[in-house]
PDB file of N, CA and C in Angstrom:
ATOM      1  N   UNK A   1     119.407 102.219 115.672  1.00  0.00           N
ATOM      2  CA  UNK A   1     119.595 101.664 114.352  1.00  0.00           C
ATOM      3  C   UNK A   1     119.554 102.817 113.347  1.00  0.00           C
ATOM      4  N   UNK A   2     120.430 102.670 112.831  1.00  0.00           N
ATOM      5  CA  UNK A   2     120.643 103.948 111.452  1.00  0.00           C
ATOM      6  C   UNK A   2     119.649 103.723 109.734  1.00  0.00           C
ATOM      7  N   UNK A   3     118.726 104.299 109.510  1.00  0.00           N
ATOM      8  CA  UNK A   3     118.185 104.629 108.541  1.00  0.00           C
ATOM      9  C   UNK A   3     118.823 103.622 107.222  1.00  0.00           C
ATOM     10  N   UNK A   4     119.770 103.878 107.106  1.00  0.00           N
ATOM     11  CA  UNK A   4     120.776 102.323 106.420  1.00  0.00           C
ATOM     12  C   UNK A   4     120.637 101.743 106.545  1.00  0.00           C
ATOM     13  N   UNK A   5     121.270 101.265 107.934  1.00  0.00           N
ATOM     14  CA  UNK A   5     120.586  99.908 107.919  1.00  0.00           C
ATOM     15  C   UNK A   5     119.412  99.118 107.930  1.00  0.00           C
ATOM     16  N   UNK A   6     118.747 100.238 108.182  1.00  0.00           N
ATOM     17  CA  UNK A   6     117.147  99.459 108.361  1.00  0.00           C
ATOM     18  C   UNK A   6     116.559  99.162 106.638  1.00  0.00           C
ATOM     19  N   UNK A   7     117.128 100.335 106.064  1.00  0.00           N
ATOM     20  CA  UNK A   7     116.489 100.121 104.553  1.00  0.00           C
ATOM     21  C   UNK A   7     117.214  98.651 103.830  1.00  0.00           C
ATOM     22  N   UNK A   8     118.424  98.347 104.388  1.00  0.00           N
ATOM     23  CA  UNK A   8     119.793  97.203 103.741  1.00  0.00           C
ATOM     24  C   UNK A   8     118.781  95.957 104.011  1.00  0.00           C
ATOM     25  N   UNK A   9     118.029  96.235 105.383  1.00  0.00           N
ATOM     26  CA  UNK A   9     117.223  94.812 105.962  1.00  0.00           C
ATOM     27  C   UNK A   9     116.022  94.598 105.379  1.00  0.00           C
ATOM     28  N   UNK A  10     115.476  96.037 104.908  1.00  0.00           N
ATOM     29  CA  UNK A  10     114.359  95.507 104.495  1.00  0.00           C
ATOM     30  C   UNK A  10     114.001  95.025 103.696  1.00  0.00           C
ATOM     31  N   UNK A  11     115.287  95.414 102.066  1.00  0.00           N
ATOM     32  CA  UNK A  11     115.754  94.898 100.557  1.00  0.00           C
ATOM     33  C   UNK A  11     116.082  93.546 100.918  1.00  0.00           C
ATOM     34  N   UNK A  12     116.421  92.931 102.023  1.00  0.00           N
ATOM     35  CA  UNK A  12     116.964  91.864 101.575  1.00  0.00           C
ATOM     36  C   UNK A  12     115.734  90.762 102.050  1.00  0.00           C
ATOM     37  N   UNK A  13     114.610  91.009 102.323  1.00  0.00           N
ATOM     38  CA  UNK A  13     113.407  90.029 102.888  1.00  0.00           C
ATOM     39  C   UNK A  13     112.698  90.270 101.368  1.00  0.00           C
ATOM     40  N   UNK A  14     111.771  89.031 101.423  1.00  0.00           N
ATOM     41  CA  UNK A  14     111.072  89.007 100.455  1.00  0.00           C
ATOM     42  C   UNK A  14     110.129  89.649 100.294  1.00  0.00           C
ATOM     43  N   UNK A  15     108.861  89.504  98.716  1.00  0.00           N
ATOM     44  CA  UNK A  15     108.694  91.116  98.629  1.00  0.00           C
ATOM     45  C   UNK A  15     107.125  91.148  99.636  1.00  0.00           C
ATOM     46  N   UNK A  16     106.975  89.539 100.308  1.00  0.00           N
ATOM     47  CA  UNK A  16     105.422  89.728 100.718  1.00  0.00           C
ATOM     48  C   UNK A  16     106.145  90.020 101.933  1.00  0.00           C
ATOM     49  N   UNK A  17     107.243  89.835 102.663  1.00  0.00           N
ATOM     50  CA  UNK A  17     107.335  90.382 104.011  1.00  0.00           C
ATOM     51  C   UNK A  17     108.084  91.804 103.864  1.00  0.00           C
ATOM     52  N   UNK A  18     108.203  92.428 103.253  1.00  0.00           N
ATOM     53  CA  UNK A  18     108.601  94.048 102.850  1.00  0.00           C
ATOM     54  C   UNK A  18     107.408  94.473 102.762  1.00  0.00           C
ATOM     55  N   UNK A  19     106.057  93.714 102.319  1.00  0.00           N
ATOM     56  CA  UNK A  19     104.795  94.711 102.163  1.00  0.00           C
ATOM     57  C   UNK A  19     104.080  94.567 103.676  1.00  0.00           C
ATOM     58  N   UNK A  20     104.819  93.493 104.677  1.00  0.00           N
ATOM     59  CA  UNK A  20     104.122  93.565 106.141  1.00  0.00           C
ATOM     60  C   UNK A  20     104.842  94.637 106.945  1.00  0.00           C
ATOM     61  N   UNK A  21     106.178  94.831 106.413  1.00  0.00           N
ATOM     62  CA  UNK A  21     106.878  96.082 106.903  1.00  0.00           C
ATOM     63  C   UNK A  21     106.250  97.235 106.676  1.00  0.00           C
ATOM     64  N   UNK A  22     105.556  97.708 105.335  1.00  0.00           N
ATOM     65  CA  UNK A  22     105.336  98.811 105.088  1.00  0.00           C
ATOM     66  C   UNK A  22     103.948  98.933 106.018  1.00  0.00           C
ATOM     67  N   UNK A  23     102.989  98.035 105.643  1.00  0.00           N
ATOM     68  CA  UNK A  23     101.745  98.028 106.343  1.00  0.00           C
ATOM     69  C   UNK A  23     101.869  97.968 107.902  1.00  0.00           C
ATOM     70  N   UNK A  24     103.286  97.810 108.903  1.00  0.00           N
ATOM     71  CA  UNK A  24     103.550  97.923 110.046  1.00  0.00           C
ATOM     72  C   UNK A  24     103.954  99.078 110.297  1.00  0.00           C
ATOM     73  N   UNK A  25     104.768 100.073 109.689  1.00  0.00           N
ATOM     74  CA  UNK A  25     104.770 101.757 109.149  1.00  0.00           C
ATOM     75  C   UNK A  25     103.678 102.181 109.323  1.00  0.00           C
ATOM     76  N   UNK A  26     102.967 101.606 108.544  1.00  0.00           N
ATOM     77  CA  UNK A  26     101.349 102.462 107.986  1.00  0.00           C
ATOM     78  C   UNK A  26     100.423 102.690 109.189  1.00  0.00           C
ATOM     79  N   UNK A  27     100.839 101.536 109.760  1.00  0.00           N
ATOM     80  CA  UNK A  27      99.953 101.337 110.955  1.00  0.00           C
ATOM     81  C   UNK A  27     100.366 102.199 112.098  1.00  0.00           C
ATOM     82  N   UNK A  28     101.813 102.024 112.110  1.00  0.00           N
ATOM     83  CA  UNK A  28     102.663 103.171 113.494  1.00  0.00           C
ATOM     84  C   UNK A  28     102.315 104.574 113.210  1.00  0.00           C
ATOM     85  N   UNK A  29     102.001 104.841 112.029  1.00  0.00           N
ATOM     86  CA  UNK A  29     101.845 106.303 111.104  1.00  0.00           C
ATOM     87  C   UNK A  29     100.308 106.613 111.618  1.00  0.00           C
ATOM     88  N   UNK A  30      99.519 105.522 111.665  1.00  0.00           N
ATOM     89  CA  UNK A  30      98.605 106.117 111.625  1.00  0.00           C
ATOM     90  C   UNK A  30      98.203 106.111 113.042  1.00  0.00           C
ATOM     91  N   UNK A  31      98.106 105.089 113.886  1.00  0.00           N
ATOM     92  CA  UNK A  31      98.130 105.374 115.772  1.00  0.00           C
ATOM     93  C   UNK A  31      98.754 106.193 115.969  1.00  0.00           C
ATOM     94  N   UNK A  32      99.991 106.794 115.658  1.00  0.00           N
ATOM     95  CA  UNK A  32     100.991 107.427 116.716  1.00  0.00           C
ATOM     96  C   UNK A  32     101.218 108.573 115.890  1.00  0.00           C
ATOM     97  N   UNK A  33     101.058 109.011 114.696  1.00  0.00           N
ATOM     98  CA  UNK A  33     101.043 110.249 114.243  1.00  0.00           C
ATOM     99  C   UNK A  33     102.311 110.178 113.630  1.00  0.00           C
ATOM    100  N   UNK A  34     102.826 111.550 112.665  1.00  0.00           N
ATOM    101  CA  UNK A  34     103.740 111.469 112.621  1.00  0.00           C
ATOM    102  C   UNK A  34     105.286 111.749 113.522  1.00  0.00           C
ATOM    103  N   UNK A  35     104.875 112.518 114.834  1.00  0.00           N
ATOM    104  CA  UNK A  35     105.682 112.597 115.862  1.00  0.00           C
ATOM    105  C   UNK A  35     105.271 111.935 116.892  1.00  0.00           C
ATOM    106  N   UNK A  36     106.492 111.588 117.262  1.00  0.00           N
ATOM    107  CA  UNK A  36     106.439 110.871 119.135  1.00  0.00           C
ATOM    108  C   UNK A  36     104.912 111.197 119.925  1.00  0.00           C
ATOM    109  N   UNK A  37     104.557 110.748 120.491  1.00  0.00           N
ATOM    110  CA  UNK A  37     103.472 111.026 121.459  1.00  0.00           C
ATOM    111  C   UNK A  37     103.731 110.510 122.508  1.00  0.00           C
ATOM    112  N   UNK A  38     103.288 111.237 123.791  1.00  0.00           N
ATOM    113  CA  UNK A  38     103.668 110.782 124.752  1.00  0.00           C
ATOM    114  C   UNK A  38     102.144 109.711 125.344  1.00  0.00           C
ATOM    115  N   UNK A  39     100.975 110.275 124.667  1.00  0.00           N
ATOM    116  CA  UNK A  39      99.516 109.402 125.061  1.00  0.00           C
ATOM    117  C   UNK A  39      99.653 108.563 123.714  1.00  0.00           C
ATOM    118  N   UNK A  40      99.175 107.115 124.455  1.00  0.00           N
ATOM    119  CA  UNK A  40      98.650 106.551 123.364  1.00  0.00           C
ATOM    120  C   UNK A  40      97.500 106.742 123.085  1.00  0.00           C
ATOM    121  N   UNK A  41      97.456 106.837 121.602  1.00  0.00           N
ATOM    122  CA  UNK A  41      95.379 107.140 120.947  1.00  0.00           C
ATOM    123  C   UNK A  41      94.896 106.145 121.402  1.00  0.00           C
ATOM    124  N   UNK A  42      93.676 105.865 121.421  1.00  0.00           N
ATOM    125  CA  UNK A  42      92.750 105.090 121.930  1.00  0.00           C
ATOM    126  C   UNK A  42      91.863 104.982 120.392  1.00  0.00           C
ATOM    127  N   UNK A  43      91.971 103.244 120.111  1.00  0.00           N
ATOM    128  CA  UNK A  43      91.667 102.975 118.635  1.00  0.00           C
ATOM    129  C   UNK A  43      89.848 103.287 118.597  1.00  0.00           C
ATOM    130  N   UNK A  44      89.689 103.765 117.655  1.00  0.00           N
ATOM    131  CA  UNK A  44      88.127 103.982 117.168  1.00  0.00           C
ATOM    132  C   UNK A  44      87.558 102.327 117.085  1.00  0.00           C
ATOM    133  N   UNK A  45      86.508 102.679 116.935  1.00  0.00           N
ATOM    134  CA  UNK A  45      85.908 101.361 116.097  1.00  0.00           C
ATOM    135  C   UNK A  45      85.896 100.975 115.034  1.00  0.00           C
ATOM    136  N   UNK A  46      85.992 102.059 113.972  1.00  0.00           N
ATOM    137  CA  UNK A  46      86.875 102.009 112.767  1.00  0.00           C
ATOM    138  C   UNK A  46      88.180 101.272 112.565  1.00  0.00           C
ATOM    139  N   UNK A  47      88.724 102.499 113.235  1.00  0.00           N
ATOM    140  CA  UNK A  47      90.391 101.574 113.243  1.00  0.00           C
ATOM    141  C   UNK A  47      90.435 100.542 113.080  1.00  0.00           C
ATOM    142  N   UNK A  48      89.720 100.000 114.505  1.00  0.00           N
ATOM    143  CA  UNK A  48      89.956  98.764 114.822  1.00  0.00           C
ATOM    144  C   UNK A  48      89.479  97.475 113.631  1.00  0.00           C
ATOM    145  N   UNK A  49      88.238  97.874 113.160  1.00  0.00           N
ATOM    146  CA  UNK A  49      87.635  97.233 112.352  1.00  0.00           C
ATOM    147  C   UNK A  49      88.225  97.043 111.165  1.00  0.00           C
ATOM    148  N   UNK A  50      88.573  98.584 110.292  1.00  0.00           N
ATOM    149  CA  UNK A  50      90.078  98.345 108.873  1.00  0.00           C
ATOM    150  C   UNK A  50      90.947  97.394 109.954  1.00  0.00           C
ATOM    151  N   UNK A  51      91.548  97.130 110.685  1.00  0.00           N
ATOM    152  CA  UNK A  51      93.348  96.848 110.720  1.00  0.00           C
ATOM    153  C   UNK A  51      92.739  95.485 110.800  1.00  0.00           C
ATOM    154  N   UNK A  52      91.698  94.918 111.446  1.00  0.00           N
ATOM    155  CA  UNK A  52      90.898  93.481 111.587  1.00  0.00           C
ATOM    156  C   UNK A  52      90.840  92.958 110.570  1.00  0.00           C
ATOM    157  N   UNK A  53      90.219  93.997 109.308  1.00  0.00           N
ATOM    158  CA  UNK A  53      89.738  92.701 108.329  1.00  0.00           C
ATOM    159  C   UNK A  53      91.293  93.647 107.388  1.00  0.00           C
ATOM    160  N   UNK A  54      91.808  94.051 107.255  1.00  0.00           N
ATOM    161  CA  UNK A  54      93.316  93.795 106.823  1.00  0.00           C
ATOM    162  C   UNK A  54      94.067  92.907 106.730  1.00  0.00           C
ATOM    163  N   UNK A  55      93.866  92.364 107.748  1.00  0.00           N
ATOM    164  CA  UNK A  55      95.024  91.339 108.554  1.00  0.00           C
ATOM    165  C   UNK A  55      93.871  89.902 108.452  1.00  0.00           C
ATOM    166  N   UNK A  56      93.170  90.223 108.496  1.00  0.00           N
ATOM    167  CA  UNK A  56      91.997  88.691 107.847  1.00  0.00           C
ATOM    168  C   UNK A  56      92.501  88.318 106.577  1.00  0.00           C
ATOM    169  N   UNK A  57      92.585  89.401 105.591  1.00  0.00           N
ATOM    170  CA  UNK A  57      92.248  89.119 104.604  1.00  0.00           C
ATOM    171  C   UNK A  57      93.508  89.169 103.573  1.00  0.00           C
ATOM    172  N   UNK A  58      94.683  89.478 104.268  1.00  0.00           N
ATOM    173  CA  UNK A  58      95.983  89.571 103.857  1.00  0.00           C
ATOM    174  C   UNK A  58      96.272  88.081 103.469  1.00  0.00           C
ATOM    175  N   UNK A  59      97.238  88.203 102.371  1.00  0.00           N
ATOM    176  CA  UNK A  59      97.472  87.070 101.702  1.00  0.00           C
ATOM    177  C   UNK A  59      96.689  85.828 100.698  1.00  0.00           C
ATOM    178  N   UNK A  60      95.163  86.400 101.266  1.00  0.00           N
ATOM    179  CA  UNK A  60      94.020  85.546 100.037  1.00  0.00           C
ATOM    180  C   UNK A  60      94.539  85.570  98.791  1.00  0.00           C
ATOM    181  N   UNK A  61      94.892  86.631  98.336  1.00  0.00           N
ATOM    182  CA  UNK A  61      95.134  87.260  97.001  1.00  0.00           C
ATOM    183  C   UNK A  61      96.306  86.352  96.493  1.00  0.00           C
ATOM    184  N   UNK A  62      97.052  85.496  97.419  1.00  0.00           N
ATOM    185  CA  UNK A  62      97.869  84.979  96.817  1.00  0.00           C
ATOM    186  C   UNK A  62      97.581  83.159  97.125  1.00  0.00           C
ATOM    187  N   UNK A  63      96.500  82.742  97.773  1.00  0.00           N
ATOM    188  CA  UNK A  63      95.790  80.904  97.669  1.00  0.00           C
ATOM    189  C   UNK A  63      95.495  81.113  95.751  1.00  0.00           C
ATOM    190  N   UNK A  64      96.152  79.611  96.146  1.00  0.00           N
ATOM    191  CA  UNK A  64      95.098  79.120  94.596  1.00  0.00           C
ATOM    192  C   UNK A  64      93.937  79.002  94.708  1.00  0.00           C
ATOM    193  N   UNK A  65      93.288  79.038  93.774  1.00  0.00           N
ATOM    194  CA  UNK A  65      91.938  79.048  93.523  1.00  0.00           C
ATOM    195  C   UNK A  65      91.368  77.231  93.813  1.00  0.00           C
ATOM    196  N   UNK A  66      90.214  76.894  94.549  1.00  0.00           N
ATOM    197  CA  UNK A  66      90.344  75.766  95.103  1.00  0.00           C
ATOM    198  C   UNK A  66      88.721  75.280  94.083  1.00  0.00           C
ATOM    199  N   UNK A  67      88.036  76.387  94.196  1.00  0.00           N
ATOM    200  CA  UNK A  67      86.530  75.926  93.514  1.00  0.00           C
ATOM    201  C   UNK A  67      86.911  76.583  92.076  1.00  0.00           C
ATOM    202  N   UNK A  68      86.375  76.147  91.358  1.00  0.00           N
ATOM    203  CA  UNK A  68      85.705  77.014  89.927  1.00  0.00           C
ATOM    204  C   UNK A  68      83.845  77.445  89.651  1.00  0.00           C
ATOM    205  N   UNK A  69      84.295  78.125  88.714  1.00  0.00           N
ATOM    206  CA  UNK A  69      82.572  78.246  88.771  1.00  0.00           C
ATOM    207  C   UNK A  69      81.383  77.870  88.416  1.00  0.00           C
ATOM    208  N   UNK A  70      82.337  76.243  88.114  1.00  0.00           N
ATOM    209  CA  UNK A  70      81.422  74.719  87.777  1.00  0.00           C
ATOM    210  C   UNK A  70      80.815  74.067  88.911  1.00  0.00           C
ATOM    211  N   UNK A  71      81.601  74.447  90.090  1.00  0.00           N
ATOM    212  CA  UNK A  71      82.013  73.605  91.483  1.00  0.00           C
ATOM    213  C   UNK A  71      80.298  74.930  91.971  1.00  0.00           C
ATOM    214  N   UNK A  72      80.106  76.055  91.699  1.00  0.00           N
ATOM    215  CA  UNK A  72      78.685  76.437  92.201  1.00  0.00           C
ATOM    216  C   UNK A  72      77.661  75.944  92.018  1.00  0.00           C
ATOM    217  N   UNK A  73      77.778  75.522  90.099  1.00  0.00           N
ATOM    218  CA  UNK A  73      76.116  75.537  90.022  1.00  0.00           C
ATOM    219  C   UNK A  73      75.980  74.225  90.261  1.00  0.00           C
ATOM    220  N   UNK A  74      74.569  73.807  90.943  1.00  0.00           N
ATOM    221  CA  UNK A  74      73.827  72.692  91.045  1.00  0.00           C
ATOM    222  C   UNK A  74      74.017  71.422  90.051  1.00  0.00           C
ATOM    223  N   UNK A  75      73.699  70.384  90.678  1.00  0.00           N
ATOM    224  CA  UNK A  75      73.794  69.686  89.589  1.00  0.00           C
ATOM    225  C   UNK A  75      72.584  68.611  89.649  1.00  0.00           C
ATOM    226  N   UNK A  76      72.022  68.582  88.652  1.00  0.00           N
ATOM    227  CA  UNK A  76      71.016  67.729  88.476  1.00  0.00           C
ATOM    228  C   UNK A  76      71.388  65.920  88.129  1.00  0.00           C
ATOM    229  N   UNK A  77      70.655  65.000  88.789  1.00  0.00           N
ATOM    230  CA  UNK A  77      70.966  63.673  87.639  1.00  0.00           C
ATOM    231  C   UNK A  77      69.536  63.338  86.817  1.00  0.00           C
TER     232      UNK A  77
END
């Protein structure tokens, strides 16, 4: 696949699945380096732990808000 085309495909998805593209980059960038490898790394506990709560926590930012901060406090009768 030619550099073109891959950029033609990626303009034309929307902009929250263009930011799972980049963060799927980010991720190949960061296991595999910036050149080919012939070993695969073997993920830290780190790693593993960022790409976990990444991917947990991807897309919260965009739920509506379901409680307010009436819905915390107690309520007395």
């Amino acid at each position: 696949m030619q550099l073109d085309e891959l950029i033609a495909k990626v303009r034309r998805l929307p902009a929250f699945r263009q930011q799972e593209v980049l963060d799927f980059v980010t991720f190949l960038e960061e296991r595999y380096g910036g050149a080919e490898q012939d070993d695969q790394a073997d993920w830290s506990d780190q790693q593993f732990h960022t790409l976990s709560v990444e991917q947990a926590m991807r897309g919260l930012e965009d739920e509506p808000d379901l409680y307010t901060e009436d819905d915390l406090k107690e309520r007395w009768p």
